[in-house]
N, C-alpha and C. Protein backbone atom coordinates (compact mmCIF):
# COMPACT_ATOMS: atom_id res chain seq x y z
N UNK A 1 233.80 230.57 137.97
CA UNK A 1 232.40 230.69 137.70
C UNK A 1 232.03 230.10 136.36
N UNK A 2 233.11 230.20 135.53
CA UNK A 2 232.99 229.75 133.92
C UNK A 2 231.87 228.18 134.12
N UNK A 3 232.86 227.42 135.07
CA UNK A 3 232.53 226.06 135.19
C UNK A 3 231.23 226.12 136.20
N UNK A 4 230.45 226.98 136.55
CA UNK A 4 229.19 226.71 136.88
C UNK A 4 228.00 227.00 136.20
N UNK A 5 228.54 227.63 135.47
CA UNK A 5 227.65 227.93 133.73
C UNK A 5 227.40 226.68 132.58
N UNK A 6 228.65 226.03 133.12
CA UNK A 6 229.06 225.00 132.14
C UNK A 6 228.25 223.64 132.58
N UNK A 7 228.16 223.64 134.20
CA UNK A 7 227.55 222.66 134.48
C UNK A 7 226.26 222.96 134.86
N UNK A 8 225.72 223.73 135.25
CA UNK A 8 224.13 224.55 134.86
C UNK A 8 223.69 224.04 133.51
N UNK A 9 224.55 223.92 132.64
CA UNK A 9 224.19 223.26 131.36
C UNK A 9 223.64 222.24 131.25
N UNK A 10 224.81 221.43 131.28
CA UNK A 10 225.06 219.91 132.29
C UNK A 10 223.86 219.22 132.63
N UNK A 11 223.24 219.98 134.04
CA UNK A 11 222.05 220.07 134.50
C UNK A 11 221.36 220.05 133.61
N UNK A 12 220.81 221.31 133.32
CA UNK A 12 219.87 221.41 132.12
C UNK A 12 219.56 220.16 131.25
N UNK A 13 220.55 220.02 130.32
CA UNK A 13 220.29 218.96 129.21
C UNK A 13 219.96 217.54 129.96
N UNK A 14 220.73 217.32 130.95
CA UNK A 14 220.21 215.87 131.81
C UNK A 14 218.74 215.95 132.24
N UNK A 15 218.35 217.04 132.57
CA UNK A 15 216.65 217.63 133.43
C UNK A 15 215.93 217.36 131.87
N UNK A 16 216.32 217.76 130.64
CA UNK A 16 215.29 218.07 129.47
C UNK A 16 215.74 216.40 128.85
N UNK A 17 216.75 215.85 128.91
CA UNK A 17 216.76 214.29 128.56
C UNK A 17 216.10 213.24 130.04
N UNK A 18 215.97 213.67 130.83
CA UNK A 18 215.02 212.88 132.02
C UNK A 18 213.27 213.20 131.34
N UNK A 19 213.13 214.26 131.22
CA UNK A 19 211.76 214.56 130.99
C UNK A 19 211.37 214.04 130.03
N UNK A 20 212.18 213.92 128.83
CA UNK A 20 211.95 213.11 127.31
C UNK A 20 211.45 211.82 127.65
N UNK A 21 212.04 211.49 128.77
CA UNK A 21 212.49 210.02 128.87
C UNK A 21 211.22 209.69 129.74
N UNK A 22 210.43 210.40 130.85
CA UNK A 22 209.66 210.86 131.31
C UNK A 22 208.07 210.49 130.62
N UNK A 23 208.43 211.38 129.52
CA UNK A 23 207.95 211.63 128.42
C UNK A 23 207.07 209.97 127.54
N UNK A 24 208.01 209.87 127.27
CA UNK A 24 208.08 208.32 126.52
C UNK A 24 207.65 207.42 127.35
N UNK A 25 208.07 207.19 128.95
CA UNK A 25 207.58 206.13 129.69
C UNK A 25 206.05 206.14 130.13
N UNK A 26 205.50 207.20 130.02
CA UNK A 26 204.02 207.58 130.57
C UNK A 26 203.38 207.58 128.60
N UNK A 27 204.09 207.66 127.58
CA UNK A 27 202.91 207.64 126.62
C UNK A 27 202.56 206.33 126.55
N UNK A 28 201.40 205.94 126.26
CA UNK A 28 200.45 204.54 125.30
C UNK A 28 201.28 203.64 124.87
N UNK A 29 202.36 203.91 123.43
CA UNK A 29 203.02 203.14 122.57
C UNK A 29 204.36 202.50 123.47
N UNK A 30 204.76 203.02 124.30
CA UNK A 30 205.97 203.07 125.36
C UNK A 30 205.26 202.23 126.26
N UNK A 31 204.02 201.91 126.42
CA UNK A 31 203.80 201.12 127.67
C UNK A 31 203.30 199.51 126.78
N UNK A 32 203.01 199.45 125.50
CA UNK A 32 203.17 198.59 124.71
C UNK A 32 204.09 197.74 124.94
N UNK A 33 205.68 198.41 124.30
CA UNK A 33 206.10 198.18 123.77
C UNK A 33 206.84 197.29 125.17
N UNK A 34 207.08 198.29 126.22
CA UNK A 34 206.99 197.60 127.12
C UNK A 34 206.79 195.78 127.55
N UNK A 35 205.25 196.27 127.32
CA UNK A 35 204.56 194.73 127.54
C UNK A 35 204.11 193.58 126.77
N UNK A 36 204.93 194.32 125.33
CA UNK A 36 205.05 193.23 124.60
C UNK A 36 206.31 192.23 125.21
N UNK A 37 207.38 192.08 125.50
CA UNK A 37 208.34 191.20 125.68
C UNK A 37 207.59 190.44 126.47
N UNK A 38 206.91 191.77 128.08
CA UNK A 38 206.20 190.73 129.47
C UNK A 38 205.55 189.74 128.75
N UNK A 39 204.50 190.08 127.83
CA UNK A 39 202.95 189.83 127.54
C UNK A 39 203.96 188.43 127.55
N UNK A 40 205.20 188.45 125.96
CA UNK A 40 205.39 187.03 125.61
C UNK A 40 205.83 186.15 126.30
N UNK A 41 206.55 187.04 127.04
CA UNK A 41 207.10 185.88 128.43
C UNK A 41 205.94 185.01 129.45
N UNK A 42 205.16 186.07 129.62
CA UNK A 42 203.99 185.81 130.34
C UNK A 42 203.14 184.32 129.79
N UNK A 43 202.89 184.64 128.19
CA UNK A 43 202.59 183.72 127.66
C UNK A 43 203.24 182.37 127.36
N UNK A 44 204.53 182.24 127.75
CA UNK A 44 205.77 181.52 127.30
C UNK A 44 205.67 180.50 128.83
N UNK A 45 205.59 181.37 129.57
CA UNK A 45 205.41 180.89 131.60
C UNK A 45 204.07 180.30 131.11
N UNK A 46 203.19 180.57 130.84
CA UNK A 46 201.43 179.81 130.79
C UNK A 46 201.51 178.71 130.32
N UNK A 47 202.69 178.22 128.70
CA UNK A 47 202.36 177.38 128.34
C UNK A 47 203.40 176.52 128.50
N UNK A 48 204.51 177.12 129.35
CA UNK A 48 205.13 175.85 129.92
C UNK A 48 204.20 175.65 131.48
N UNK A 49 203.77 176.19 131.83
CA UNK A 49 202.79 175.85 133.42
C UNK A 49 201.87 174.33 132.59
N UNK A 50 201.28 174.71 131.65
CA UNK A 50 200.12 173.52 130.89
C UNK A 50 201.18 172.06 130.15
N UNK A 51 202.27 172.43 129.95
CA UNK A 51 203.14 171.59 129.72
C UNK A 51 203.25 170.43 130.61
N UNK A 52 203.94 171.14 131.72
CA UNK A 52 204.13 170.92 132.95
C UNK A 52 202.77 169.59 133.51
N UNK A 53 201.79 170.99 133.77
CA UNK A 53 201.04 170.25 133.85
C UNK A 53 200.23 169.08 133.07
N UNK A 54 200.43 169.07 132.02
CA UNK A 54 200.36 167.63 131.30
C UNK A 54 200.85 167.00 131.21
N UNK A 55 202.17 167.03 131.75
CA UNK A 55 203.77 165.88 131.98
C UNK A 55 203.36 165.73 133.35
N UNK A 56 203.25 166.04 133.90
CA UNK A 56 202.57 165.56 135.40
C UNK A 56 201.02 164.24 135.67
N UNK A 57 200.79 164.99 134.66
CA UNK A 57 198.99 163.59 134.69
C UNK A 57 199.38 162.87 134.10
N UNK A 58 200.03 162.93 132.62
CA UNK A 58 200.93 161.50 132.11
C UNK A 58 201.60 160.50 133.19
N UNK A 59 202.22 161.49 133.99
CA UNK A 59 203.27 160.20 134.65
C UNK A 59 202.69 159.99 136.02
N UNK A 60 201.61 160.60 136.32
CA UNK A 60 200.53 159.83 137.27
C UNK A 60 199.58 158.72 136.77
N UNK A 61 199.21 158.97 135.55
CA UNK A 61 198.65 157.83 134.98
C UNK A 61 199.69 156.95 134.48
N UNK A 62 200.76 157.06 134.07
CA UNK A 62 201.82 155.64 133.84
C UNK A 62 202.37 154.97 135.40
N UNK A 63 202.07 156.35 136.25
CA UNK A 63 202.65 155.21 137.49
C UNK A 63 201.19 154.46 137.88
N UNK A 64 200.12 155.06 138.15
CA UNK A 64 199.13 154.06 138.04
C UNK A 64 199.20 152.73 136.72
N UNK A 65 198.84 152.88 136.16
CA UNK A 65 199.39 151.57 135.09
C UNK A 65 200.41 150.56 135.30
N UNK A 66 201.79 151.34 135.87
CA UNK A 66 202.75 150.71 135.96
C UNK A 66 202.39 149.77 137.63
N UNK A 67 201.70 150.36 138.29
CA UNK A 67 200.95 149.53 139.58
C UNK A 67 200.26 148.58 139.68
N UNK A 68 198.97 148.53 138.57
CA UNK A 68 198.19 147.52 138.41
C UNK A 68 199.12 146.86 137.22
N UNK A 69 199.82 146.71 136.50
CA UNK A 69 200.74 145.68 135.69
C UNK A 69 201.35 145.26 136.91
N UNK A 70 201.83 145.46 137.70
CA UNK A 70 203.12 144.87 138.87
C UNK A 70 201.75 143.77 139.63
N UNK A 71 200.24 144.79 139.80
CA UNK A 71 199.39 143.63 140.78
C UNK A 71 199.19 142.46 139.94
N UNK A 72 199.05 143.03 138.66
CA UNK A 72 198.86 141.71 137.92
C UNK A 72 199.71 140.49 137.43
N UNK A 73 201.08 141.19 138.13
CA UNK A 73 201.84 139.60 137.39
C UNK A 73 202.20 139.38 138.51
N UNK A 74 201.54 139.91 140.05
CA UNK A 74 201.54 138.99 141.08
C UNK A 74 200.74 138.14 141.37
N UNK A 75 199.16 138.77 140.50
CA UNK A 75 198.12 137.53 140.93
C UNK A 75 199.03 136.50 140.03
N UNK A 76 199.35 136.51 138.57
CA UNK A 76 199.74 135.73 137.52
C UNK A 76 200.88 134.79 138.11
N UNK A 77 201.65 135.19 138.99
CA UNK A 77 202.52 134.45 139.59
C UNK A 77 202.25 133.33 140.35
N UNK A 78 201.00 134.02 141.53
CA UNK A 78 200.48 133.08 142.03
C UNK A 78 199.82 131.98 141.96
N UNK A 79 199.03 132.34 140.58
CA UNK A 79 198.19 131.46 139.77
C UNK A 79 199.21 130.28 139.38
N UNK A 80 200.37 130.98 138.72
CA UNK A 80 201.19 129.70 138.49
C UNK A 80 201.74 128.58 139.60
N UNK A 81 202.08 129.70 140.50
CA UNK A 81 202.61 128.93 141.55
C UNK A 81 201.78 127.61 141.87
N UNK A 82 200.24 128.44 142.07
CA UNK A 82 199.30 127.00 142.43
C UNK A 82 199.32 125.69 141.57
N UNK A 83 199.42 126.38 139.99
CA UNK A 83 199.21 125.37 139.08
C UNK A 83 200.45 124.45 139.18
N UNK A 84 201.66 124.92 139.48
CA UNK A 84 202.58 124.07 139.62
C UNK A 84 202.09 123.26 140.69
N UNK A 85 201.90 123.66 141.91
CA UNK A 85 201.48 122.75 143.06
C UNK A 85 200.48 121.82 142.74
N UNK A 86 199.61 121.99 141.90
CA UNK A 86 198.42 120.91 141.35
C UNK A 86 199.21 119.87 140.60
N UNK A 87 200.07 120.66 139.90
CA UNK A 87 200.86 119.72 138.53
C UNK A 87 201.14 118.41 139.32
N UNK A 88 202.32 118.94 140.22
CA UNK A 88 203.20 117.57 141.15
C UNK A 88 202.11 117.06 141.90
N UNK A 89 201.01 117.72 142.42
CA UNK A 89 200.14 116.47 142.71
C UNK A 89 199.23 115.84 141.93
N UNK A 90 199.00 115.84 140.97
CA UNK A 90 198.82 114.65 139.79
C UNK A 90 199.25 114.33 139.36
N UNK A 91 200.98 114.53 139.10
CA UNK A 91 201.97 113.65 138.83
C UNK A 91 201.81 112.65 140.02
N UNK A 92 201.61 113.03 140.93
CA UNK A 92 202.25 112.00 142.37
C UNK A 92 200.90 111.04 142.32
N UNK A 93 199.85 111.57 141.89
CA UNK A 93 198.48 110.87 141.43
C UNK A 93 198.68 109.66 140.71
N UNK A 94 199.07 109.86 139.36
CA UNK A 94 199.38 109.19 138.51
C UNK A 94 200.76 108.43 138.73
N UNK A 95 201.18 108.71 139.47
CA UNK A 95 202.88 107.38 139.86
C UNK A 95 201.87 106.58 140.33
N UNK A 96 200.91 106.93 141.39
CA UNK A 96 200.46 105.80 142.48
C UNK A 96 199.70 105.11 141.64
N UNK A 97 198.53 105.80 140.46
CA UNK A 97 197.59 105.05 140.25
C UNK A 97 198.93 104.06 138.98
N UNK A 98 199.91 104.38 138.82
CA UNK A 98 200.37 103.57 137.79
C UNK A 98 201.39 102.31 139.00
N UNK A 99 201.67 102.47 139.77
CA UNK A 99 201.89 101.36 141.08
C UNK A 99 200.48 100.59 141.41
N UNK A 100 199.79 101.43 141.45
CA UNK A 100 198.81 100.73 141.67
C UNK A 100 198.10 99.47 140.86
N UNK A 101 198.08 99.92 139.64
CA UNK A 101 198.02 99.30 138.33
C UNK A 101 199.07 97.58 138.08
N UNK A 102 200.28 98.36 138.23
CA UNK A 102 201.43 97.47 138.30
C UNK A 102 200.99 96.71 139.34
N UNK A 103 200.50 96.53 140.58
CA UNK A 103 200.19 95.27 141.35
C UNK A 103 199.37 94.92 141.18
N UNK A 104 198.09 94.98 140.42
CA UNK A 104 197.49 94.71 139.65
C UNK A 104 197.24 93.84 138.65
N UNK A 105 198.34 94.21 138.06
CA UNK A 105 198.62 93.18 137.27
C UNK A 105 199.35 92.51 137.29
N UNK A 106 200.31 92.35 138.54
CA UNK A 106 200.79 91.38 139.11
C UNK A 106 200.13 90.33 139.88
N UNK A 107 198.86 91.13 140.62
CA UNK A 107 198.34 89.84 141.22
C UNK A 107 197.32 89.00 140.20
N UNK A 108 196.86 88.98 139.24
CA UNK A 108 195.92 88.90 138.15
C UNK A 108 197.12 87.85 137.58
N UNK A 109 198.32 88.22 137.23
CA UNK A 109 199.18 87.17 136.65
C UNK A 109 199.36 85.99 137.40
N UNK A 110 199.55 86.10 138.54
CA UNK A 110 199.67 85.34 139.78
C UNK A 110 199.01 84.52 139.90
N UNK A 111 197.66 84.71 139.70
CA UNK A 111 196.84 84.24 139.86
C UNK A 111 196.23 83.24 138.65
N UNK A 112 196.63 84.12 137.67
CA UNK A 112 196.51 82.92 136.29
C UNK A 112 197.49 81.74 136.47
N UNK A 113 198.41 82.20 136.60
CA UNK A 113 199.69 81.22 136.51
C UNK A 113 198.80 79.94 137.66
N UNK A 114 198.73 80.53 139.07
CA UNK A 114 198.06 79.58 139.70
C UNK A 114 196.55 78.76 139.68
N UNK A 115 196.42 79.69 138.51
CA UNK A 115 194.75 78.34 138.44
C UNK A 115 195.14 78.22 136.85
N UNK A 116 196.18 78.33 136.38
CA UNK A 116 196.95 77.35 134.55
C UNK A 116 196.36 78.12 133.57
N UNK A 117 195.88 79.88 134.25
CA UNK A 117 195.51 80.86 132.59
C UNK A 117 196.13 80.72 132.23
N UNK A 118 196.11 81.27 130.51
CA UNK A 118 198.02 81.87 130.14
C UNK A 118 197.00 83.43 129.96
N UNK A 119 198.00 84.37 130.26
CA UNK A 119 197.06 86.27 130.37
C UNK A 119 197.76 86.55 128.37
């Protein structure tokens, strides 16, 4: 029986340290103290959410950017492309008009020689 006195005790002090405890979790300063860590965490989650979300519109607006730079050095490509294609045909312009020229002045010589110019 000694040992049911002993743990009646036992009891006891665990029942009057639950109630303390009881006690403390239902006062004001205890529900603070509490929600100070949440509050900061809480606040810590908010301003990585706005982080977040501003690393997100950045790299929607750099992939837009990075889209119209890519359209633009395709028009720019093309542009060249054409200009090359113009180039060789006024090179090919200018061979003929310089053949052209050259018989020209071949037949003009020809022709001096045969009526006794000197050109």
């Amino acid at each position: 029986m000694a040992s049911n006195g002993s743990s009646s005790t036992v009891v006891g002090k665990m029942q009057s340290s639950l109630d303390r405890v009881r006690r403390q979790l239902s006062s004001t300063s205890t529900r603070h103290l509490l929600q100070g860590p949440l509050l900061k965490r809480s606040d810590t989650l908010r301003e990585s959410e706005e982080k977040a979300k501003l690393l997100v519109e950045e790299r929607d607006r750099l992939l837009t950017e990075r889209d119209s730079a890519l359209q633009e050095a395709q028009v720019w490509r093309s542009k060249l492309g054409k200009a090359r294609g113009n180039a060789v045909i006024l090179e090919a312009a200018v061979v003929r008009a310089e053949e052209k020229a050259r018989c020209v002045y071949n037949c003009v010589e020809r022709v001096c020689v045969y009526l006794n110019f000197h050109v």
